[in-house]
Each structure stands twice: as structure tokens, then as C-alpha cells.
N, C-alpha and C. Protein backbone atom coordinates (compact mmCIF):
# COMPACT_ATOMS: atom_id res chain seq x y z
N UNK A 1 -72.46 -17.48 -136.72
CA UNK A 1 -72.95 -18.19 -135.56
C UNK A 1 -72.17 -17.76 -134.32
N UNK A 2 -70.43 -17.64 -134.48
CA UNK A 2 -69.98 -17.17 -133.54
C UNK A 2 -70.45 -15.91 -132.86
N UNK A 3 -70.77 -14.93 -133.74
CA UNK A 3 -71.14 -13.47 -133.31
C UNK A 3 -72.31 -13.35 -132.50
N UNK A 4 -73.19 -14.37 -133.18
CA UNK A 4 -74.69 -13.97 -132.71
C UNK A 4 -74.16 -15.11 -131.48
N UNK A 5 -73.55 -15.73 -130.75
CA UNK A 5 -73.21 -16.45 -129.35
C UNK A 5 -72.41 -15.36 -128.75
N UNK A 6 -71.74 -14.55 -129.03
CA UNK A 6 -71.13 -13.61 -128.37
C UNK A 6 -71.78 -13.05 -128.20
N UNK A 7 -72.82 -12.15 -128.68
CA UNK A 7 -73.41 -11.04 -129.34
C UNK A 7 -74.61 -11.67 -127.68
N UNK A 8 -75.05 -12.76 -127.59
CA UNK A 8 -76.04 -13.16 -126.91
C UNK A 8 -75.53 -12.78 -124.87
N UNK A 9 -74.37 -13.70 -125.35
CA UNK A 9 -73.31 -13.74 -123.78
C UNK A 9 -73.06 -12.30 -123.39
N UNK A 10 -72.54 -11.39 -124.17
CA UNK A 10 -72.69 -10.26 -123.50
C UNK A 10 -73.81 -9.40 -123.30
N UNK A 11 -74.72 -9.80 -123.89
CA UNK A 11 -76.00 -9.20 -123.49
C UNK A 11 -76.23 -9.33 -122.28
N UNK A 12 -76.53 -10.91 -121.77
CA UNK A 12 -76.57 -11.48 -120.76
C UNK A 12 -75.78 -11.03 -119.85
N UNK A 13 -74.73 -10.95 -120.07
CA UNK A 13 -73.55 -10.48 -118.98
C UNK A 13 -73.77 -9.00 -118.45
N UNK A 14 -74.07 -8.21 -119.38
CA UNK A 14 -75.19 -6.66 -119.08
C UNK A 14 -76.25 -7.29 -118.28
N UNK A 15 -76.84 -7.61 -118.56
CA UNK A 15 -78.58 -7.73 -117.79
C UNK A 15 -77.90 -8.35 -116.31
N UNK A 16 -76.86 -9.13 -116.29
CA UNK A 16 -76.99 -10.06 -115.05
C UNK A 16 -75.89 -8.39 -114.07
N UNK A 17 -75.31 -8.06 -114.76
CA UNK A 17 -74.51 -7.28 -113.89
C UNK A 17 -75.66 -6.27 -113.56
N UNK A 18 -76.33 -5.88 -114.33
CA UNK A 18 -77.35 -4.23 -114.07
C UNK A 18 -78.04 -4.86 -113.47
N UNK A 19 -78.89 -6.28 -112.96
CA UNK A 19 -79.82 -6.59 -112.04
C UNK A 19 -79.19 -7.05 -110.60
N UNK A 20 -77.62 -7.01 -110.89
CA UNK A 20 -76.35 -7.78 -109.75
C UNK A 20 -76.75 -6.21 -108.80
N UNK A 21 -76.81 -4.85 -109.36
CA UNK A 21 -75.84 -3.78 -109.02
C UNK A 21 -77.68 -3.27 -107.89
N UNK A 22 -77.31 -3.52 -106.54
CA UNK A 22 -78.43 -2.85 -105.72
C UNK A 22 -78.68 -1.20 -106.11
N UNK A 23 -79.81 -1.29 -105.76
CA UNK A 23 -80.31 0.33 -106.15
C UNK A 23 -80.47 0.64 -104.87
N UNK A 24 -79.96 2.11 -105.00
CA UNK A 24 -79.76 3.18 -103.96
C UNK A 24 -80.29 4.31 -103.67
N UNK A 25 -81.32 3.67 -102.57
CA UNK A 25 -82.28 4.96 -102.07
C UNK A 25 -81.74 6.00 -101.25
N UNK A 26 -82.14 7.28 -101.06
CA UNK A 26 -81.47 8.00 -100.08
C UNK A 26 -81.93 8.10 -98.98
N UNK A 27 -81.42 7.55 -97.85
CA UNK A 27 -81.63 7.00 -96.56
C UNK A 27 -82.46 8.28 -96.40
N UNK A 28 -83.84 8.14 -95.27
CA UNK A 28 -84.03 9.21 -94.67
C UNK A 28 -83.27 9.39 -93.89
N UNK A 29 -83.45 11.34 -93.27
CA UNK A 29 -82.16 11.67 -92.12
C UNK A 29 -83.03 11.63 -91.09
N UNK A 30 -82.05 11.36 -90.32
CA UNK A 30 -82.54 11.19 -88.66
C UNK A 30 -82.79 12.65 -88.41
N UNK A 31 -83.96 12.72 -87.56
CA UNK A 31 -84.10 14.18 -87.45
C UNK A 31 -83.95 14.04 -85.80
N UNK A 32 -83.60 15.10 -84.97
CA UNK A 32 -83.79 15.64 -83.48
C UNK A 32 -85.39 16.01 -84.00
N UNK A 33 -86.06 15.90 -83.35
CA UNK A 33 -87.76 15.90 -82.93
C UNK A 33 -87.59 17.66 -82.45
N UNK A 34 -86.56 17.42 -81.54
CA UNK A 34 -86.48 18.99 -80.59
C UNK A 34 -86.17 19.92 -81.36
N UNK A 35 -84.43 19.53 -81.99
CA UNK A 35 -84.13 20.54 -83.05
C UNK A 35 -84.83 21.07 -84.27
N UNK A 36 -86.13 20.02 -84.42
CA UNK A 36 -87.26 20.69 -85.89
C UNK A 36 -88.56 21.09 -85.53
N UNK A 37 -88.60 21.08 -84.24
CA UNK A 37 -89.41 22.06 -83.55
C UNK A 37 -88.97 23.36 -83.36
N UNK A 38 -87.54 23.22 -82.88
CA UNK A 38 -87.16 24.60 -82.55
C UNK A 38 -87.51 25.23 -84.25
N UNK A 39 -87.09 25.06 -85.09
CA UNK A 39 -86.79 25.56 -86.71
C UNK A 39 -88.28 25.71 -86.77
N UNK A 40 -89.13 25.24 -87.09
CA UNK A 40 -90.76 24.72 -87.66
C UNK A 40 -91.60 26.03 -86.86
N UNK A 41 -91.79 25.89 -85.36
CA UNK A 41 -92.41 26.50 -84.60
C UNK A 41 -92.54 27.80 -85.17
N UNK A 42 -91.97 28.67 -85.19
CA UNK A 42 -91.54 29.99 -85.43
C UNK A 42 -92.18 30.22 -86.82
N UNK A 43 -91.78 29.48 -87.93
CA UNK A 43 -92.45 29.80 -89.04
C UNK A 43 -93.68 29.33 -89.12
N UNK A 44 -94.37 28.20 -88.53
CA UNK A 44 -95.60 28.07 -88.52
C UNK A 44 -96.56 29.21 -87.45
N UNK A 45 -95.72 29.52 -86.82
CA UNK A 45 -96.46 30.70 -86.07
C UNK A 45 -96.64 32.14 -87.16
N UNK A 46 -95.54 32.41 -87.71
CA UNK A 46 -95.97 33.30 -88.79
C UNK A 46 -97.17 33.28 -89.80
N UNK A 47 -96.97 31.98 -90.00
CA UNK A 47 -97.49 31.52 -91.36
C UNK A 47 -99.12 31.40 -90.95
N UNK A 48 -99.34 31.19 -89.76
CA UNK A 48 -100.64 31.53 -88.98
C UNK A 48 -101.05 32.74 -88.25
N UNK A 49 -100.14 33.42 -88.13
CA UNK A 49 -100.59 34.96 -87.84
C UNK A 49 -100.74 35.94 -89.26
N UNK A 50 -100.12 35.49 -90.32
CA UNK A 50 -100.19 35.84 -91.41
C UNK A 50 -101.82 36.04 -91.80
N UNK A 51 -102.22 34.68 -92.01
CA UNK A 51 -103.33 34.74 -92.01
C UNK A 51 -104.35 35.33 -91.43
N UNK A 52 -104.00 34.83 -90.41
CA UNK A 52 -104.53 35.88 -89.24
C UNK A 52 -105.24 37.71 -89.36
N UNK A 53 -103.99 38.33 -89.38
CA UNK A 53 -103.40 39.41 -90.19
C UNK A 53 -104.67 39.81 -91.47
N UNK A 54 -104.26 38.95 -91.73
CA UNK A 54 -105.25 38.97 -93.45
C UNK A 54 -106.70 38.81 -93.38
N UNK A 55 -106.92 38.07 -92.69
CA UNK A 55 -108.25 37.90 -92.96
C UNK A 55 -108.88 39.17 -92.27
N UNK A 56 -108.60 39.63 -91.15
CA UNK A 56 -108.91 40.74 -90.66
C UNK A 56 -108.88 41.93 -91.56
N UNK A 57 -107.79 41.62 -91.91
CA UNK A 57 -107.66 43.22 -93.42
C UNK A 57 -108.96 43.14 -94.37
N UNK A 58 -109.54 41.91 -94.78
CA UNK A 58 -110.48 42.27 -95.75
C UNK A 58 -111.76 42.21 -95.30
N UNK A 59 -112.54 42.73 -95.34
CA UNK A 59 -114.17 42.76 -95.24
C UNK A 59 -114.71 41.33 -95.43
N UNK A 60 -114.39 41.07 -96.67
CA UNK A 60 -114.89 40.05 -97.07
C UNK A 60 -114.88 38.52 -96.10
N UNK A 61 -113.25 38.23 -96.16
CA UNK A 61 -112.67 36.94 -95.21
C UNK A 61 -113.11 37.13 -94.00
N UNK A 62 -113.41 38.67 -93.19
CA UNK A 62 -113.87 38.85 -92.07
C UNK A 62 -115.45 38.68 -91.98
N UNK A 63 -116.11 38.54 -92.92
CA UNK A 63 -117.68 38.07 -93.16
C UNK A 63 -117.74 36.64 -93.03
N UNK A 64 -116.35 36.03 -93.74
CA UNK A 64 -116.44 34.50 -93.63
C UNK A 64 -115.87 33.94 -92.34
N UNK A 65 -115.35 34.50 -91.91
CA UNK A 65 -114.29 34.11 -90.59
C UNK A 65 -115.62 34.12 -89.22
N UNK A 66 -116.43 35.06 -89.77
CA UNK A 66 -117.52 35.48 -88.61
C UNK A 66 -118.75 34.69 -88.66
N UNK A 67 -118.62 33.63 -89.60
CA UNK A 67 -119.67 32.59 -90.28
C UNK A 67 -119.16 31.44 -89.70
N UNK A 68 -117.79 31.89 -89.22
CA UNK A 68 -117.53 30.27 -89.03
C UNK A 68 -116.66 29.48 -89.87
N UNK A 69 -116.26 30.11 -91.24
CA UNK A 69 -116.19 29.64 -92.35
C UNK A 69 -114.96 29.99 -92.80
N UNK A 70 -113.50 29.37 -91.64
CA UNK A 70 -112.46 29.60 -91.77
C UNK A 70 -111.30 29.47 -93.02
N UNK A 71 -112.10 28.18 -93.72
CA UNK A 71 -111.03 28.04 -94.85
C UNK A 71 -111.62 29.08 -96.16
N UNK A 72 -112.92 29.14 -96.20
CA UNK A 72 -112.78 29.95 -96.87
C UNK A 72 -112.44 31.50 -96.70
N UNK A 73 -112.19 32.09 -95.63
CA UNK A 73 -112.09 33.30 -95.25
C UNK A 73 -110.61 33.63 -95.46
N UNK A 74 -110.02 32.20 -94.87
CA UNK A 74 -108.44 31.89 -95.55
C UNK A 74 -108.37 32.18 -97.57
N UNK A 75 -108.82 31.53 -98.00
CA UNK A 75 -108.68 31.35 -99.36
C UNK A 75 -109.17 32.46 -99.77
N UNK A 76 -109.82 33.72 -99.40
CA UNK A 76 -109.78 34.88 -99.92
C UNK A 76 -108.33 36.01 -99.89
N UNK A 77 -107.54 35.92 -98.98
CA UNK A 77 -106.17 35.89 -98.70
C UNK A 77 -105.20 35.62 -98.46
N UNK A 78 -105.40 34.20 -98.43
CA UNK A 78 -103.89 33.55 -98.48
C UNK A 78 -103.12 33.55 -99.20
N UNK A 79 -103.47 34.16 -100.41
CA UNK A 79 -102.04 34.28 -101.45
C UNK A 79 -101.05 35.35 -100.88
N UNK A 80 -101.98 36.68 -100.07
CA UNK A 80 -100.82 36.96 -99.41
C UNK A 80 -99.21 36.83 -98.69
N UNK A 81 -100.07 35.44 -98.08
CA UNK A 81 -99.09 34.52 -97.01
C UNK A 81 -98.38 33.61 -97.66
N UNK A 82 -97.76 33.69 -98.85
CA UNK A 82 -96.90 33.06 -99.71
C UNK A 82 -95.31 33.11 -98.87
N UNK A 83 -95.27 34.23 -98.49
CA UNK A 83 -93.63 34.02 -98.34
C UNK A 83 -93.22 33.53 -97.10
N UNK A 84 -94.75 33.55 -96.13
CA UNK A 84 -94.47 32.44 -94.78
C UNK A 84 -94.95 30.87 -95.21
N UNK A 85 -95.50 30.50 -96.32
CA UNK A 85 -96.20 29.40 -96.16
C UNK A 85 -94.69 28.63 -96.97
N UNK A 86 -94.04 29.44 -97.94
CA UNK A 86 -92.95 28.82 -98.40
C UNK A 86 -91.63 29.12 -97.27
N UNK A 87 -91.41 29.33 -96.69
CA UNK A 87 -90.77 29.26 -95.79
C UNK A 87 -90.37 27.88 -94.89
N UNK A 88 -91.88 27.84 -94.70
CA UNK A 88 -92.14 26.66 -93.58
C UNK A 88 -91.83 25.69 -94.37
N UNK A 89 -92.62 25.42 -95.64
CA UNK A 89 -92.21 24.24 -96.51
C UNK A 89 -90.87 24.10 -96.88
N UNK A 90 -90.02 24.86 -96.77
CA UNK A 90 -88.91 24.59 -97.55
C UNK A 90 -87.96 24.43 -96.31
N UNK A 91 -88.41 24.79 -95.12
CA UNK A 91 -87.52 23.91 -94.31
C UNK A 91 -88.08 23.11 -93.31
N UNK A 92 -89.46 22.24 -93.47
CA UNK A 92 -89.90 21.40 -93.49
C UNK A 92 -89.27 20.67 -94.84
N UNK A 93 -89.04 20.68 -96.03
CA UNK A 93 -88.50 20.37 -96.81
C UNK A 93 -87.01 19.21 -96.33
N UNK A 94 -86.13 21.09 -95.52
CA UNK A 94 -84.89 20.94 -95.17
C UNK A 94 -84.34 19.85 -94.73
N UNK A 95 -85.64 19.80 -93.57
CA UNK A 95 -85.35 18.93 -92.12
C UNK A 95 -85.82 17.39 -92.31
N UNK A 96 -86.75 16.91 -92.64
CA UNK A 96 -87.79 15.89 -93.23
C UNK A 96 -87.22 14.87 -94.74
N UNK A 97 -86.87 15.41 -95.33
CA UNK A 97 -86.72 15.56 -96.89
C UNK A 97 -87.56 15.75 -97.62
N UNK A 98 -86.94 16.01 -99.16
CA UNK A 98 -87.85 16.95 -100.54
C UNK A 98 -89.32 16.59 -100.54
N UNK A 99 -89.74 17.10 -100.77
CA UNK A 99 -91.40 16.84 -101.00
C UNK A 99 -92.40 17.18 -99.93
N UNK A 100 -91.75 16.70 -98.46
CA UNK A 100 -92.50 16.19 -97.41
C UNK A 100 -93.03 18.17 -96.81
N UNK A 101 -92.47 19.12 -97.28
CA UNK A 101 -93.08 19.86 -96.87
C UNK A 101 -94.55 20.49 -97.14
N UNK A 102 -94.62 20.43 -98.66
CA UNK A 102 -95.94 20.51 -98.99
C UNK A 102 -97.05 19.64 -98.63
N UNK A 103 -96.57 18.20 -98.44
CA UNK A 103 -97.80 17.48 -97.50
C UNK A 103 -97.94 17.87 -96.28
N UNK A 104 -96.94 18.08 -95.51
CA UNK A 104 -97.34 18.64 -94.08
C UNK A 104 -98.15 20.09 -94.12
N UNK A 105 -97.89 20.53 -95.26
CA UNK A 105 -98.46 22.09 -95.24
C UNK A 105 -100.10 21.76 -95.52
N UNK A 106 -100.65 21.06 -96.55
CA UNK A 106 -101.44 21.04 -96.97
C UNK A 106 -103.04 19.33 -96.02
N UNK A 107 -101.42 18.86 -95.06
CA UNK A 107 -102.30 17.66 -94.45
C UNK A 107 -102.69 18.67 -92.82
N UNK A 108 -101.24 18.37 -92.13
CA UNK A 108 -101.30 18.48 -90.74
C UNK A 108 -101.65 20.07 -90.74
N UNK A 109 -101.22 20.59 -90.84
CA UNK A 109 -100.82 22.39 -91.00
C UNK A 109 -102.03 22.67 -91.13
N UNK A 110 -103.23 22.06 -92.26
CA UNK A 110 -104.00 23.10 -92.96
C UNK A 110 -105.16 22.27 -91.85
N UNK A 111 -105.03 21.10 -91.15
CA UNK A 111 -106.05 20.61 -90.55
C UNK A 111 -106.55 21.35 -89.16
N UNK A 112 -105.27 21.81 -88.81
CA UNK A 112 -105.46 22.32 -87.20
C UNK A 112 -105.49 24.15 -87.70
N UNK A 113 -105.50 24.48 -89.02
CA UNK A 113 -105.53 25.84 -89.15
C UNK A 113 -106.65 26.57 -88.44
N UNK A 114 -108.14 25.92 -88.66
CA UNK A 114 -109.21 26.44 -88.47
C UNK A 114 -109.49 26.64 -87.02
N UNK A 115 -109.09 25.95 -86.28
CA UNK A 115 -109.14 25.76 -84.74
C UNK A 115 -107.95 26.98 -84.82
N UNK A 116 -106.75 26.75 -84.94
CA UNK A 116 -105.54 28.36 -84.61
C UNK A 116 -106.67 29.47 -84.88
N UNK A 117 -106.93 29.65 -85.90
CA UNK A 117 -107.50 30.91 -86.01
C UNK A 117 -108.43 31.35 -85.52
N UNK A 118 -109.43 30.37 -85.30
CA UNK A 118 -110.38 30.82 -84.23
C UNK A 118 -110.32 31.11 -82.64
N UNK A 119 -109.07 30.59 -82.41
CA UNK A 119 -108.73 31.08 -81.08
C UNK A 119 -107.95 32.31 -81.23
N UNK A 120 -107.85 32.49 -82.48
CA UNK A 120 -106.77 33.84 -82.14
C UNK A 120 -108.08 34.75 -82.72
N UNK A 121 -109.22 34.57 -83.42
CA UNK A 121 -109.80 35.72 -83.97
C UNK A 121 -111.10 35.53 -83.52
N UNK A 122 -111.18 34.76 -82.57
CA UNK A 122 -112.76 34.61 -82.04
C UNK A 122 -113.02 35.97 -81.13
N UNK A 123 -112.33 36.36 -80.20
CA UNK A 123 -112.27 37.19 -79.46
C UNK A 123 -112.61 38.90 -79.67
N UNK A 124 -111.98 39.18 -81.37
CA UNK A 124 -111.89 40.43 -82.44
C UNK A 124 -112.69 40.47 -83.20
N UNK A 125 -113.49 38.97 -83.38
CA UNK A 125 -114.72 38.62 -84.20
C UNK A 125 -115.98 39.07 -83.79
N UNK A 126 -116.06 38.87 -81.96
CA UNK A 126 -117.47 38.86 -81.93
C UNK A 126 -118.20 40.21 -81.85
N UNK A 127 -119.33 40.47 -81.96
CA UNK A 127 -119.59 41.91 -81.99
C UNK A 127 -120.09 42.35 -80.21
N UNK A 128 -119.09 43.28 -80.26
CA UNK A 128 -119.42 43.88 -78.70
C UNK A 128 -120.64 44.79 -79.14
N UNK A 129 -121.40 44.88 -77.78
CA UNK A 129 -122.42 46.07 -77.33
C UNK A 129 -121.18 47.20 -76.55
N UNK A 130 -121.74 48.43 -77.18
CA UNK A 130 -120.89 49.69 -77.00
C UNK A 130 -121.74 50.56 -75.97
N UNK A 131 -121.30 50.56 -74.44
CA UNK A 131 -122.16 51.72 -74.35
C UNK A 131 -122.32 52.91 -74.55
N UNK A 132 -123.20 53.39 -74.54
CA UNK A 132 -123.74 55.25 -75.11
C UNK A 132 -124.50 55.45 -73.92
N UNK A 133 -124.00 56.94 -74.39
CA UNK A 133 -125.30 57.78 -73.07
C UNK A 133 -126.13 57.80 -73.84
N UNK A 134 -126.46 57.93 -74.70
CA UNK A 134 -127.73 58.21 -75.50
C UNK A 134 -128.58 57.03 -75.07
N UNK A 135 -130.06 57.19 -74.60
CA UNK A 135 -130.85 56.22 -74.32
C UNK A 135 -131.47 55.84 -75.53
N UNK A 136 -132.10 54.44 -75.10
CA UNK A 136 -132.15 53.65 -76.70
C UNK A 136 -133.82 54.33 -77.64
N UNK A 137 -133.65 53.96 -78.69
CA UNK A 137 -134.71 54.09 -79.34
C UNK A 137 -135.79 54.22 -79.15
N UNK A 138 -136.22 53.06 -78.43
CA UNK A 138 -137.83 52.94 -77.83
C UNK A 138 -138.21 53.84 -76.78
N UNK A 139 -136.95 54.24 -76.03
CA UNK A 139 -136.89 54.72 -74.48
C UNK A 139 -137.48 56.00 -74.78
N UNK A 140 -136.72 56.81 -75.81
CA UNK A 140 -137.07 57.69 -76.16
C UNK A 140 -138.40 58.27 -76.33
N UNK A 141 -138.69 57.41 -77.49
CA UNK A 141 -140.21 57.41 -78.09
C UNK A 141 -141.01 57.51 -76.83
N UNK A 142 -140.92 56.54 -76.35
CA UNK A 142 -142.07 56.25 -75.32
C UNK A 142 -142.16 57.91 -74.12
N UNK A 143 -141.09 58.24 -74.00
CA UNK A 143 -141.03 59.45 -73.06
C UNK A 143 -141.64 60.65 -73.75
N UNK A 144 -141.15 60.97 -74.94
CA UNK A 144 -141.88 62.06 -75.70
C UNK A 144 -143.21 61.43 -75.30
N UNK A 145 -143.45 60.10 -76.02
CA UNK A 145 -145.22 60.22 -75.94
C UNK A 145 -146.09 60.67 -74.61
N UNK A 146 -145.19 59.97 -73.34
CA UNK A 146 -146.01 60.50 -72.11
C UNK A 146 -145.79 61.91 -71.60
N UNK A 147 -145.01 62.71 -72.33
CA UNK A 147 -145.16 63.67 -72.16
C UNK A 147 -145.74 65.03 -72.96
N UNK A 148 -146.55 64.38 -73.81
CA UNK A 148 -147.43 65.02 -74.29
C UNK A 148 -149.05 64.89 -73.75
């Protein structure tokens, strides 16, 4: 009887101390706004010219990019842009804390992507008229005919 009253009290005396003892989150860090701009900027500028870059390189993403059809024109080459997209995350990571870079990559980052790129590739996208001396098709035709 004694044991199993001891046996009980220190149980108790565990449970009351382990529910006594506060749990300890790790404070977020205060960030400078300025100082994780300065850091961020630069690699998100890569990490969007990257793309950039890329989609232009392939035929394909440049068929989709010219549709309009930015994320997918992205997702035909973005695996390229691995070593800027981890970059950014990992010191978005740095600055923010663990985790928070892949949501910013995949929330804020990937939302305003389509608008970046179209201002940077709308311009290389559209199809110019080239002039030629050569007069056009019809012009032609039509002159042979009246001059027969």
C-alpha cells in the first residue's frame, strides 16, 4: 500500500512539474524592413531574370509566353532557375525564419511573377513588321499582269 502511495505522489509530482515548466517558442527576429530588402531585392531580381532568360531560350515557353500563358511558359524552364530560386529562399529563410521562405516563394513571389515578366518580355515578344525592299506579293502579281 505504501509503494503504490508513493509510486502515485511521484507520478503526480512529474505531471505537476512537466505542466509547471512553460514551453519555449523561438521568438520571431525583428527584422530591419530596409536591411531585407537590401538582401531579397537582388536575388529576386535574378531569380526573375532567370526566368526571363529561359523562357526566351526555348521555343516552346516562348510559344507560351506569347499566348499570354506565363506560368506555364515558366514551368517549361524553371527547373533551370533552381540555384536563384534557392537562394532567395534560403535567405528569405535567413532573415524571416525557417520555413517562411518557400511560402513567400511560392505565395507573394510566384503571384506578381506573371506581371514581372511580361513587362520585361512583352516588348521581345511581339512580332515586328521588318521592312524589305522587296515589294509585297500582291504588288507584284498585279504589275506583271498589267504589263502583259
Amino acid at each position: 500500500m505504501k509503494t503504490s502511495i508513493l509510486a502515485s505522489l511521484s507520478v503526480l509530482a512529474l505531471v505537476s512539474t512537466a505542466q509547471a515548466r512553460p514551453h519555449r517558442h523561438p521568438a520571431a527576429p525583428t527584422v530591419n524592413q530596409a536591411e531585407a530588402e537590401k538582401v531579397l531585392s537582388p536575388l529576386r531580381q535574378a531569380a526573375t531574370a532567370c526566368f526571363a532568360d529561359t523562357v526566351l531560350s526555348n521555343p516552346k515557353a516562348t510559344a507560351e509566353a506569347r499566348a499570354g500563358r506565363w506560368y506555364e511558359a515558366v514551368g517549361i524552364t524553371g527547373f533551370l532557375c533552381r540555384p536563384e530560386v534557392a537562394a532567395m529562399i534560403q535567405a528569405h529563410d535567413r532573415i524571416y525564419g525557417a520555413k517562411t521562405g518557400e511560402r513567400y516563394f511560392k505565395g507573394a513571389y510566384a503571384k506578381h511573377l506573371d506581371q514581372q515578366l511580361a513587362e520585361r518580355l512583352q516588348p521581345m515578344l511581339a512580332h515586328k513588321t521588318v521592312a524589305s525592299a522587296e515589294p509585297p506579293a500582291e504588288k507584284t502579281t498585279e504589275d506583271s499582269a498589267a504589263g502583259n
